[in-house]
N, C-alpha and C. Protein backbone atom coordinates (compact mmCIF):
# COMPACT_ATOMS: atom_id res chain seq x y z
N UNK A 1 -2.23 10.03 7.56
CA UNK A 1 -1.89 11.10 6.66
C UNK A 1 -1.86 10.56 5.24
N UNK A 2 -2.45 11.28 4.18
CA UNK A 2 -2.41 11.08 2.80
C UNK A 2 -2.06 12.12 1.86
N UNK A 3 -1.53 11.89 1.10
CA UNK A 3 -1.01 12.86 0.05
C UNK A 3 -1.64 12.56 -1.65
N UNK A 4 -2.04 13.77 -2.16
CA UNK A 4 -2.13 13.36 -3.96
C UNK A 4 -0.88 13.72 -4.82
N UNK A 5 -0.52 12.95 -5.57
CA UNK A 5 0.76 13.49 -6.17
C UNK A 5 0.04 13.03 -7.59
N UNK A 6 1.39 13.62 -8.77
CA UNK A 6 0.90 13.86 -9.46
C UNK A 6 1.94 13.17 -10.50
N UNK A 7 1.95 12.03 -11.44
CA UNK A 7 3.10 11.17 -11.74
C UNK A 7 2.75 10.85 -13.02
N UNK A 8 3.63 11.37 -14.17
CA UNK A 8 3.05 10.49 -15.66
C UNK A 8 1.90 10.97 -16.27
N UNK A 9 1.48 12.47 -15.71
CA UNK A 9 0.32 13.06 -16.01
C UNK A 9 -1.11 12.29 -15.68
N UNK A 10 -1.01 11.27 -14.63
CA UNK A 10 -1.70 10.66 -13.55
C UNK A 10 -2.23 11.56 -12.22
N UNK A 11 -2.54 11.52 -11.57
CA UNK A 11 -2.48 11.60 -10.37
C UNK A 11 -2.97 10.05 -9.06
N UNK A 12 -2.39 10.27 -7.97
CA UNK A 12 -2.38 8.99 -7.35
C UNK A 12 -2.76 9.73 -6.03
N UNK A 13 -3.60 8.89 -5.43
CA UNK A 13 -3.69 9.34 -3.88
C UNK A 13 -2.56 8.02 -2.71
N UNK A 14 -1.81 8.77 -1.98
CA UNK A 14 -0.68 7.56 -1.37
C UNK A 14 -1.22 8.21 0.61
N UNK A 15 -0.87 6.72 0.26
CA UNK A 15 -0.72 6.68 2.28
C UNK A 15 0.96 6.38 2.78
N UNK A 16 1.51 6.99 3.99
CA UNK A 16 2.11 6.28 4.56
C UNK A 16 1.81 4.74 4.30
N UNK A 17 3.16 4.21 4.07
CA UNK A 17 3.20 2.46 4.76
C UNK A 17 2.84 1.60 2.81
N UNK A 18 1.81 2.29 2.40
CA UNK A 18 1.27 1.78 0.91
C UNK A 18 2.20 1.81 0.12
N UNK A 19 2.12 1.59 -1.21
CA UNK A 19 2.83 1.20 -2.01
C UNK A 19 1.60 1.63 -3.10
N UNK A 20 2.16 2.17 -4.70
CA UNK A 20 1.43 2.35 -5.64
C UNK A 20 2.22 2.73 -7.03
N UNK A 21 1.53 2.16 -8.02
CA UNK A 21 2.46 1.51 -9.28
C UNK A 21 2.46 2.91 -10.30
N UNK A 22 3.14 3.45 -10.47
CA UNK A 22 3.21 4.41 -11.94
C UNK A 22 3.97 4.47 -12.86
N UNK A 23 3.75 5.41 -13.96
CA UNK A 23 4.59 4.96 -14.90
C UNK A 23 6.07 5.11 -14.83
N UNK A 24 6.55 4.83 -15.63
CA UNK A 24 8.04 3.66 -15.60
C UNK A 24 9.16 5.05 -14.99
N UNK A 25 9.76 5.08 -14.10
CA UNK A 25 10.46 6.12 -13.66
C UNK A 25 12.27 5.62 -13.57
N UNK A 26 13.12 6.54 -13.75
CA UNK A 26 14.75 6.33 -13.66
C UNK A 26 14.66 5.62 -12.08
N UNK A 27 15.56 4.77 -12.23
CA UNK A 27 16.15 4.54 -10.53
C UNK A 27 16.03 2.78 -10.68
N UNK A 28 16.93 2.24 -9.98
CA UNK A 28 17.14 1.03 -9.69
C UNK A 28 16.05 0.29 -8.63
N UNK A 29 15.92 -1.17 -8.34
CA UNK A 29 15.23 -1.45 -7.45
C UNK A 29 15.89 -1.64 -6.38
N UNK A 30 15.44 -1.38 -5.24
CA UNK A 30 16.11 -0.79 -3.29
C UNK A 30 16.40 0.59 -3.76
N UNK A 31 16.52 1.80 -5.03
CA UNK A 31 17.21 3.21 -4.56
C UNK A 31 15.81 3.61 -3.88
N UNK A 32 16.14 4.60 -3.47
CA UNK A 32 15.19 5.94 -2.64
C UNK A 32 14.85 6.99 -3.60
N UNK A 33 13.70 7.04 -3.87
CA UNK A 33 13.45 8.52 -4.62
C UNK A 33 12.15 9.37 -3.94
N UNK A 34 12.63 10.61 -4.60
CA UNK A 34 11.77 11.74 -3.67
C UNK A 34 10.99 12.72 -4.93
N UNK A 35 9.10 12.23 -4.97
CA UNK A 35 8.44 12.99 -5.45
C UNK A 35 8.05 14.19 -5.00
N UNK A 36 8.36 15.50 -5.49
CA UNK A 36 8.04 16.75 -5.32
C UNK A 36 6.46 17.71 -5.36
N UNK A 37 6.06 16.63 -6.90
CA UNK A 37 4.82 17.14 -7.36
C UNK A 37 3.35 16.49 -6.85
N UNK A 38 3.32 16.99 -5.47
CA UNK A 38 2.21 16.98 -4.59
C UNK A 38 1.24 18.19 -4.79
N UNK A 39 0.07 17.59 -4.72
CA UNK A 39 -0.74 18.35 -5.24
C UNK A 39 -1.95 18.54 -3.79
N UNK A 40 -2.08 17.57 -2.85
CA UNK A 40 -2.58 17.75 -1.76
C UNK A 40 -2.08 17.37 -0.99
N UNK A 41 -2.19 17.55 0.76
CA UNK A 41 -2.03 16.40 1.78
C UNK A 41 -3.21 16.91 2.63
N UNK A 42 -3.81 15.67 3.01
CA UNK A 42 -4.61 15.73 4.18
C UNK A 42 -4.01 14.55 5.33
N UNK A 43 -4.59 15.18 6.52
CA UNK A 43 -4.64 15.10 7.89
C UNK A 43 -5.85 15.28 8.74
N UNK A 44 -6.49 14.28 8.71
CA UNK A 44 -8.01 14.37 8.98
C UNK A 44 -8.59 15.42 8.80
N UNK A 45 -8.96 16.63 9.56
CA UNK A 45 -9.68 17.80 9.33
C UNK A 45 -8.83 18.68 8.63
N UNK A 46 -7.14 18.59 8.41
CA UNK A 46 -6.35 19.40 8.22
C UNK A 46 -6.36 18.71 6.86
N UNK A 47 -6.51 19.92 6.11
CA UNK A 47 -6.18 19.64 4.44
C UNK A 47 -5.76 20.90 3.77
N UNK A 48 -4.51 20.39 3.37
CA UNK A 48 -3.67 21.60 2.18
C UNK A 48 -3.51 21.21 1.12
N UNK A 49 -4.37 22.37 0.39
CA UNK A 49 -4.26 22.05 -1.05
C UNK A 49 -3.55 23.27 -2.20
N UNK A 50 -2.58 22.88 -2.75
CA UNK A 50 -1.63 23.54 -3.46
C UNK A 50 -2.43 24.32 -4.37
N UNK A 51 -2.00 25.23 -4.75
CA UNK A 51 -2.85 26.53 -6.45
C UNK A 51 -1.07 26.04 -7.33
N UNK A 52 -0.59 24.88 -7.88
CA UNK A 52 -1.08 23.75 -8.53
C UNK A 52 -0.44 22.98 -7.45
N UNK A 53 0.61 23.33 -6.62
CA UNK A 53 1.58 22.32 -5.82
C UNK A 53 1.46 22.78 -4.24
N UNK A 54 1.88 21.89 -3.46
CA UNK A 54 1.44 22.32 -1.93
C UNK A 54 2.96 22.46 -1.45
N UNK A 55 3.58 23.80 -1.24
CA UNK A 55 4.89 24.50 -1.63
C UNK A 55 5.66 23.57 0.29
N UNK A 56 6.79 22.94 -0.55
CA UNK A 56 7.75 22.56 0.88
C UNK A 56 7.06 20.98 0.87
N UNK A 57 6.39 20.49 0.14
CA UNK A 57 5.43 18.74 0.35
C UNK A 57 6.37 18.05 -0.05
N UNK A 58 6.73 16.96 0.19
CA UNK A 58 7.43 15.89 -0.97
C UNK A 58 7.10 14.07 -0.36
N UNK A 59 7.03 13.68 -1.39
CA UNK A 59 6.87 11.74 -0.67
C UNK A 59 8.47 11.27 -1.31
N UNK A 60 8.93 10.52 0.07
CA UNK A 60 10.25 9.75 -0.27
C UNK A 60 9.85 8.30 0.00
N UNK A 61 10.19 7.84 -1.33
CA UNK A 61 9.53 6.27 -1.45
C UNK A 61 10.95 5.28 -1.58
N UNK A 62 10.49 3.92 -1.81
CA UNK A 62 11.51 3.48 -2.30
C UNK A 62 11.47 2.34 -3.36
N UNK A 63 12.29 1.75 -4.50
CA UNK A 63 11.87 1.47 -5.54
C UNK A 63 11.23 0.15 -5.22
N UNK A 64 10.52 -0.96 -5.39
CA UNK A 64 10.00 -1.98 -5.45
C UNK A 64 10.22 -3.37 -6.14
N UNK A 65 9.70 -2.40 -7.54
CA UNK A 65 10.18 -3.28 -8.60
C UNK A 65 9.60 -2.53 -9.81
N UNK A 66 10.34 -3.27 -10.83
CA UNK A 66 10.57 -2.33 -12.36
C UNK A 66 9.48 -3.49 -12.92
N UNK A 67 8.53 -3.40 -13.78
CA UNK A 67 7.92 -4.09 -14.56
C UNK A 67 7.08 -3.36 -15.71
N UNK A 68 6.33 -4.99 -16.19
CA UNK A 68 5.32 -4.81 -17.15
C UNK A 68 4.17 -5.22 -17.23
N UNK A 69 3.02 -4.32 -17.08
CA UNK A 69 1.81 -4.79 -17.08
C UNK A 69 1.12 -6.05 -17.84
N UNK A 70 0.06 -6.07 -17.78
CA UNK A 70 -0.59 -7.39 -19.31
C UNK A 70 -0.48 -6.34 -19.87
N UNK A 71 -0.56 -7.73 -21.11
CA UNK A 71 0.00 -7.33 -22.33
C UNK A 71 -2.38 -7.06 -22.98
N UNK A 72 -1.96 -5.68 -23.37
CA UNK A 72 -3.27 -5.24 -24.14
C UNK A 72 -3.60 -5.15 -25.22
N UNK A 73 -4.49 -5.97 -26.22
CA UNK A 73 -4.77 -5.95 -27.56
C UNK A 73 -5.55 -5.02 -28.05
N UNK A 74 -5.09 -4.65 -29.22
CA UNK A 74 -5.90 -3.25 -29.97
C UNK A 74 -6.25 -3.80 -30.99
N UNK A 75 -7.36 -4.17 -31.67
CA UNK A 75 -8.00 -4.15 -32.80
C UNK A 75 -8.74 -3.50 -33.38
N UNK A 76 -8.35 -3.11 -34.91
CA UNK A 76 -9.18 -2.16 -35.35
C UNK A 76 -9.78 -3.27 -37.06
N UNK A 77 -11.00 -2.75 -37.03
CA UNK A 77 -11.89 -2.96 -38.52
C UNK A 77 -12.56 -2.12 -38.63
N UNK A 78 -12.91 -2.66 -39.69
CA UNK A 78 -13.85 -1.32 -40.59
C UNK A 78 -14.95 -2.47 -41.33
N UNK A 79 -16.02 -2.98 -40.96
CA UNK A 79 -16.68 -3.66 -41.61
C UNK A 79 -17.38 -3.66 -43.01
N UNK A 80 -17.12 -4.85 -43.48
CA UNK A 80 -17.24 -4.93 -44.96
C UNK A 80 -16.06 -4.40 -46.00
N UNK A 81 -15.06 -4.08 -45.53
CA UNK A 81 -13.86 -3.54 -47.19
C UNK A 81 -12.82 -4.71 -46.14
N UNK A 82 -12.73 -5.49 -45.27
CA UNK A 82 -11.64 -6.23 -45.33
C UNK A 82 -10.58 -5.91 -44.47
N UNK A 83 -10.87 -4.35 -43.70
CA UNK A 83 -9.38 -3.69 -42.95
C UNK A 83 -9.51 -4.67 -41.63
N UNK A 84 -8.20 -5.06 -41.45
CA UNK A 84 -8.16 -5.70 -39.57
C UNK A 84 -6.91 -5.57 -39.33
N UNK A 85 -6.40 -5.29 -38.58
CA UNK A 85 -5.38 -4.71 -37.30
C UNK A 85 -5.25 -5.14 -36.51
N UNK A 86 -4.07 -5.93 -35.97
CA UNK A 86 -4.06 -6.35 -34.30
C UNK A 86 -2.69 -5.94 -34.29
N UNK A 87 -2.67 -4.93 -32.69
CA UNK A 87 -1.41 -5.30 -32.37
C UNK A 87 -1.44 -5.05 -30.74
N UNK A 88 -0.05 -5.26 -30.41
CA UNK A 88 0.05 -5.36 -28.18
C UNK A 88 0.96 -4.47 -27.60
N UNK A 89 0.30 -4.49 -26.76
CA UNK A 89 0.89 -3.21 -25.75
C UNK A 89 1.23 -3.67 -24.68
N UNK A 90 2.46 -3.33 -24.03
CA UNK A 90 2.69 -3.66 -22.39
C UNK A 90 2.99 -2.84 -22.26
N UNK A 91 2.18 -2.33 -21.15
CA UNK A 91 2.91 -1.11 -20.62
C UNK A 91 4.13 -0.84 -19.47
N UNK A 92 4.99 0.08 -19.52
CA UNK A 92 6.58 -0.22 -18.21
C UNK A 92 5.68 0.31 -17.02
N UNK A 93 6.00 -0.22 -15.96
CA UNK A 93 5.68 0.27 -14.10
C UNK A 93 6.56 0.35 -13.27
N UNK A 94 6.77 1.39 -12.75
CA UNK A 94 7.43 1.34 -11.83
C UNK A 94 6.87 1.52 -10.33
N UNK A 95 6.96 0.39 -9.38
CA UNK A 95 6.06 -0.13 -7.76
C UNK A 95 6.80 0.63 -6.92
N UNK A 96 5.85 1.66 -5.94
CA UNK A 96 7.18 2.29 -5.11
C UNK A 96 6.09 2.10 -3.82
N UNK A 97 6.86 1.77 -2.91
CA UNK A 97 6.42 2.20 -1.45
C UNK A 97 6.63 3.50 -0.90
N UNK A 98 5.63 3.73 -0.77
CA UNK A 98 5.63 5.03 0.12
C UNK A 98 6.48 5.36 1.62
N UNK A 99 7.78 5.91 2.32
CA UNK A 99 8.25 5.59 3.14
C UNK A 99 7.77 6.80 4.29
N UNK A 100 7.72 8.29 3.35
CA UNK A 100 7.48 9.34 4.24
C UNK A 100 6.76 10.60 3.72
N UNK A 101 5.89 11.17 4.16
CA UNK A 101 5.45 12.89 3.46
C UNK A 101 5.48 13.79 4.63
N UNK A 102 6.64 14.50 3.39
CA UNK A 102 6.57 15.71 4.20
C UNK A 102 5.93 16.41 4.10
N UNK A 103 4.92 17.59 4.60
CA UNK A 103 4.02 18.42 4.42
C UNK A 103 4.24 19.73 4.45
């Protein structure tokens, strides 16, 4: 069984048992949290797909770990007048295992 949810204005496709990283969410690492905003689940031939959410769905995961991606450089020029720009980005993650979907 798989579900699409919809996280950080992302969307993610999750399995039972998997685990998958999005952006940085409230909750400690070991709490339990429960995503609502499912947008599909399939079941081999059986597939429900929400007009935007699939009504009664939810994935209860549990936290992993809190982090930060690499760190990403942005440079900007403008060749020939001299402009240059650097600066870094890390972005926050939050790792959740997938524990259950309800459908």
């Amino acid at each position: 069984m798989y579900a699409v949810i919809r996280s950080g204005g992302k969307q993610y496709r999750v399995t039972r048992g998997g685990s998958v990283r999005v952006e940085k969410l409230a909750g400690e690492v070991g709490s339990t949290i429960t995503l609502d905003d499912v947008l599909m689940v399939g079941d081999g031939e059986d597939v429900k797909v929400g007009t935007p959410r699939v009504d009664g769905a939810a994935i209860t995961g549990t936290i992993v770990a809190q982090g930060r991606g690499p760190k990403i450089r942005v440079f900007k020029m403008k060749r020939r007048k001299g402009y240059r720009r650097t600066q870094g980005h890390r972005q926050d993650y939050t790792e959740i295992r997938v524990d259950e979907i309800k459908a």
